[in-house]
Protein backbone atom coordinates (compact mmCIF):
# COMPACT_ATOMS: atom_id res chain seq x y z
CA UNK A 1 87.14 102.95 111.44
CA UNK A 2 87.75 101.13 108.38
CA UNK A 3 84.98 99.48 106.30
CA UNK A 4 85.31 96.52 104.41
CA UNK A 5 83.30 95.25 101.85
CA UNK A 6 82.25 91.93 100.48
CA UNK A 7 80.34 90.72 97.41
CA UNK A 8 80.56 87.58 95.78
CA UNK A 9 81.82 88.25 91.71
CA UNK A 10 80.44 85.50 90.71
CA UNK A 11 76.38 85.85 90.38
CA UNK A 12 76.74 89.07 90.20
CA UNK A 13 75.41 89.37 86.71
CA UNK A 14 73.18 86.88 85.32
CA UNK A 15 73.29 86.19 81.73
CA UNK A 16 70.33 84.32 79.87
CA UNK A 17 70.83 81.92 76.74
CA UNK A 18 68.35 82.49 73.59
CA UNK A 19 69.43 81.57 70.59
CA UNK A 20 68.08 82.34 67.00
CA UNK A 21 66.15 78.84 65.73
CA UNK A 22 69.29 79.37 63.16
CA UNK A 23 71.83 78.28 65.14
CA UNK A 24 73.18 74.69 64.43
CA UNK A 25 73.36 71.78 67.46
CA UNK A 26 75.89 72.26 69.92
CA UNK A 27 78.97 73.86 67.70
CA UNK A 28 80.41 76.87 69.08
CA UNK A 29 82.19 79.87 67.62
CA UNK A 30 85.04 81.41 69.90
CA UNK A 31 85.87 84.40 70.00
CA UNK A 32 89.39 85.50 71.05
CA UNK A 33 90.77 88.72 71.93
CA UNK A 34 92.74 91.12 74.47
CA UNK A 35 91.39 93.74 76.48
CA UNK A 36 94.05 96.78 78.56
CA UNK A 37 93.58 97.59 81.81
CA UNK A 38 93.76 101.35 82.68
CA UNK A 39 95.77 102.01 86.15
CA UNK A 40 96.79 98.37 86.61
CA UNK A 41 100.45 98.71 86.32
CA UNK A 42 102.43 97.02 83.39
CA UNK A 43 101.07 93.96 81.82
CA UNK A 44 102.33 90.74 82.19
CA UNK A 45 101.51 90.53 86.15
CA UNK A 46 98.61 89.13 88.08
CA UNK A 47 97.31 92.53 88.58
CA UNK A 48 95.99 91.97 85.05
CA UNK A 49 94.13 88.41 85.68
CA UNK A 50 90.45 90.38 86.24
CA UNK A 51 87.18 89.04 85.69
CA UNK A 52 85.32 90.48 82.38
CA UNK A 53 81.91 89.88 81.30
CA UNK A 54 81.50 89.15 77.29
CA UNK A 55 77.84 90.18 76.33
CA UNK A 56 76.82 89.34 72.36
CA UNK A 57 74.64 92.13 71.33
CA UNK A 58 72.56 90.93 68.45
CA UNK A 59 69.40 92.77 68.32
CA UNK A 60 69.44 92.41 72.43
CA UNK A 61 72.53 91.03 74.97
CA UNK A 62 70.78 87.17 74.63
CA UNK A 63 74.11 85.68 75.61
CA UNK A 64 77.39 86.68 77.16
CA UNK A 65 80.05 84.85 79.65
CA UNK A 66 82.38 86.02 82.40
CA UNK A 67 85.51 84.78 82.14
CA UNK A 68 88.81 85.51 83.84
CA UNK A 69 91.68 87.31 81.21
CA UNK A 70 95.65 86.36 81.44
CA UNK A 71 98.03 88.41 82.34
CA UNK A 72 98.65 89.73 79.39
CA UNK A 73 95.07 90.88 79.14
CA UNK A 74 93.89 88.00 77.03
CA UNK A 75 90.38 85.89 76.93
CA UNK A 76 88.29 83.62 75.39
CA UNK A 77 84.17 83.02 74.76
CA UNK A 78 81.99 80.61 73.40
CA UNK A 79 79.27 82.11 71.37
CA UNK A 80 76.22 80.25 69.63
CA UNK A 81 77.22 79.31 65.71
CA UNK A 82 75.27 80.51 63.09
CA UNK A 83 75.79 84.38 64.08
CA UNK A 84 75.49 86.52 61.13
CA UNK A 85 78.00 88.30 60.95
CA UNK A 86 79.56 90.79 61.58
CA UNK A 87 78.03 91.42 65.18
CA UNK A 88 78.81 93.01 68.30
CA UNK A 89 80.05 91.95 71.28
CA UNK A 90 80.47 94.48 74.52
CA UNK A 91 83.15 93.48 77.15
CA UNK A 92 83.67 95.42 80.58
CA UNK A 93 84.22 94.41 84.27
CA UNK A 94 82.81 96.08 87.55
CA UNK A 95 85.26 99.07 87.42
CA UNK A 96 84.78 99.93 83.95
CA UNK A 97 83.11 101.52 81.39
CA UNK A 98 81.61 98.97 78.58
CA UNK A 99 83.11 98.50 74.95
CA UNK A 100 81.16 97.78 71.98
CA UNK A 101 83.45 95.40 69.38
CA UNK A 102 82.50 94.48 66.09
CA UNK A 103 83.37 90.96 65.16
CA UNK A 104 83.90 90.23 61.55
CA UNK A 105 84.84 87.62 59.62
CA UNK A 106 87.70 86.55 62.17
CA UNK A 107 87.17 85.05 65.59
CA UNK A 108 90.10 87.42 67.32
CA UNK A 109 89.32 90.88 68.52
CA UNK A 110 91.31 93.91 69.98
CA UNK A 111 89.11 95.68 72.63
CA UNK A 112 91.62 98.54 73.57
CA UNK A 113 91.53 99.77 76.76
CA UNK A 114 89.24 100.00 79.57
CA UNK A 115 87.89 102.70 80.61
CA UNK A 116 88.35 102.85 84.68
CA UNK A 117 86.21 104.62 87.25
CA UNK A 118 82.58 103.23 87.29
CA UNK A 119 82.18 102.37 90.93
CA UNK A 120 78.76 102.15 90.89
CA UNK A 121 78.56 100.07 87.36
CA UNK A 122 76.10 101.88 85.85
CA UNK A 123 78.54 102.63 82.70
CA UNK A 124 79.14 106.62 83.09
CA UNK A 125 81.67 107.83 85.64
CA UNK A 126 80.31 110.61 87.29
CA UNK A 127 79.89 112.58 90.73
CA UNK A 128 78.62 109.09 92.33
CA UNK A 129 81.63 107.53 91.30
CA UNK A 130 83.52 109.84 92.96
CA UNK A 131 81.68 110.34 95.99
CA UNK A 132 81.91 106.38 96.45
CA UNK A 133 85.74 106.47 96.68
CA UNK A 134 85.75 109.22 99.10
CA UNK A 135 83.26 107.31 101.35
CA UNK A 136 85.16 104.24 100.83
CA UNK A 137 88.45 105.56 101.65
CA UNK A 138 91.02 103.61 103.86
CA UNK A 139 88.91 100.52 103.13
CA UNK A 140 91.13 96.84 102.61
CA UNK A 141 90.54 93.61 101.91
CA UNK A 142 91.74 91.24 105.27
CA UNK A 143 95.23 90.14 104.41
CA UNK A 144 94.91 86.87 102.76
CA UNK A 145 91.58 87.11 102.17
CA UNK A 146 89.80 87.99 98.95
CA UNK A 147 86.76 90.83 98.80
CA UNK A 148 85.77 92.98 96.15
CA UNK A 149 85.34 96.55 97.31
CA UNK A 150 83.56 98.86 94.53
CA UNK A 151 85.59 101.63 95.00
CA UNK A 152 88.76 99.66 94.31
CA UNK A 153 89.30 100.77 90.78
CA UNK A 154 92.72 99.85 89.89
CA UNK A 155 92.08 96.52 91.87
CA UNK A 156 95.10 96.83 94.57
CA UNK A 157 92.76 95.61 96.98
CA UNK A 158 92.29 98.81 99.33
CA UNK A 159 90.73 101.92 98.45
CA UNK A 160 93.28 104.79 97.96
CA UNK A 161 94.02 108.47 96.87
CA UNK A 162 94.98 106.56 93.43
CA UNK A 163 91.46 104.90 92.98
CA UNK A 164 89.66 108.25 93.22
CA UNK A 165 92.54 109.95 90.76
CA UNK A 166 91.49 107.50 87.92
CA UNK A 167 88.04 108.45 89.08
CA UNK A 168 88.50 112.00 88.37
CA UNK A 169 90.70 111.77 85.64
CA UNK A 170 87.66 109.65 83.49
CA UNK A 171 84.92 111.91 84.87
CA UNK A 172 82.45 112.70 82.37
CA UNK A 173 82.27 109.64 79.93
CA UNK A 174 80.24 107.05 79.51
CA UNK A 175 79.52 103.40 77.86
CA UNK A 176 79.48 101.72 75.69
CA UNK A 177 82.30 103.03 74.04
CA UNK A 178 82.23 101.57 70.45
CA UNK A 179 85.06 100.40 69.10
């Protein structure tokens, strides 16, 4: 029997606003950039639109977003003005490991790759991870429908031989990864 499993994305993870008594009114600073997707296929196709969380992680995550990237791997966040920089922001989505980015002067960062194989998002890929996938295995989404399924690391929308393979290959590291 196949299982299939639901979550909403959204909610998920919960990010709380506290800005420093430095930063000005209501102007934002954006901060661009471009993340890879490890065992997503070539870039430039949907398979590549994924949700990401952006955390800022100055002194403590106080703020972060989740936003959606393009195909191509790119996103966007607003972040609080009157940051000193440089700080660090960490970036990751529920299949990956994190990575810490330090943000200069400029508002555009390169993240690199992400690290896939963290079923169990709790940034290390390990024995659970893998143990997950095997449990999960023949899972699928209803055709049509939309259901995330933690197991689903390359995001195909079933749970395969080639989810637990980018498990295994990644077993043994952990987040964040600093970049």
């Amino acid at each position: 029997m196949k299982r299939v499993a639901f979550a909403l994305l959204v909610g998920v993870f919960v990010f709380a606003l506290a800005i420093s008594p430095t930063t000005a009114g209501s102007e934002r600073f954006i901060v661009k950039g471009q993340v890879s997707w490890q065992g997503h296929g070539p870039a430039g196709t949907p398979k590549w639109e994924q949700f990401i969380w952006v955390t800022l992680d100055y002194q403590n995550p106080v703020y972060g977003c989740m936003v959606k990237t393009g195909v191509w791997g790119e996103f966007a966040c607003d972040f609080p003005s009157g940051l000193a920089l440089p700080f660090w922001i960490e970036v990751h989505n529920g299949h990956t490991l994190s990575v810490k980015v330090k943000v200069l002067g400029s508002s555009t960062v390169n993240v690199g790759t992400l690290i896939a194989g963290d079923a169990t998002q709790d940034n290390k890929i390990d024995k659970a991870d893998l143990e997950l996938c095997e449990w999960m295995m023949g899972s699928v989404c209803p055709v049509g429908g939309s259901c995330y399924l933690a197991a689903d690391i390359n995001d195909d929308q079933a749970v395969t031989r080639a989810d637990c393979d980018l498990i295994t290959a990644n077993l043994g590291m952990e987040g964040p990864i600093r970049r």
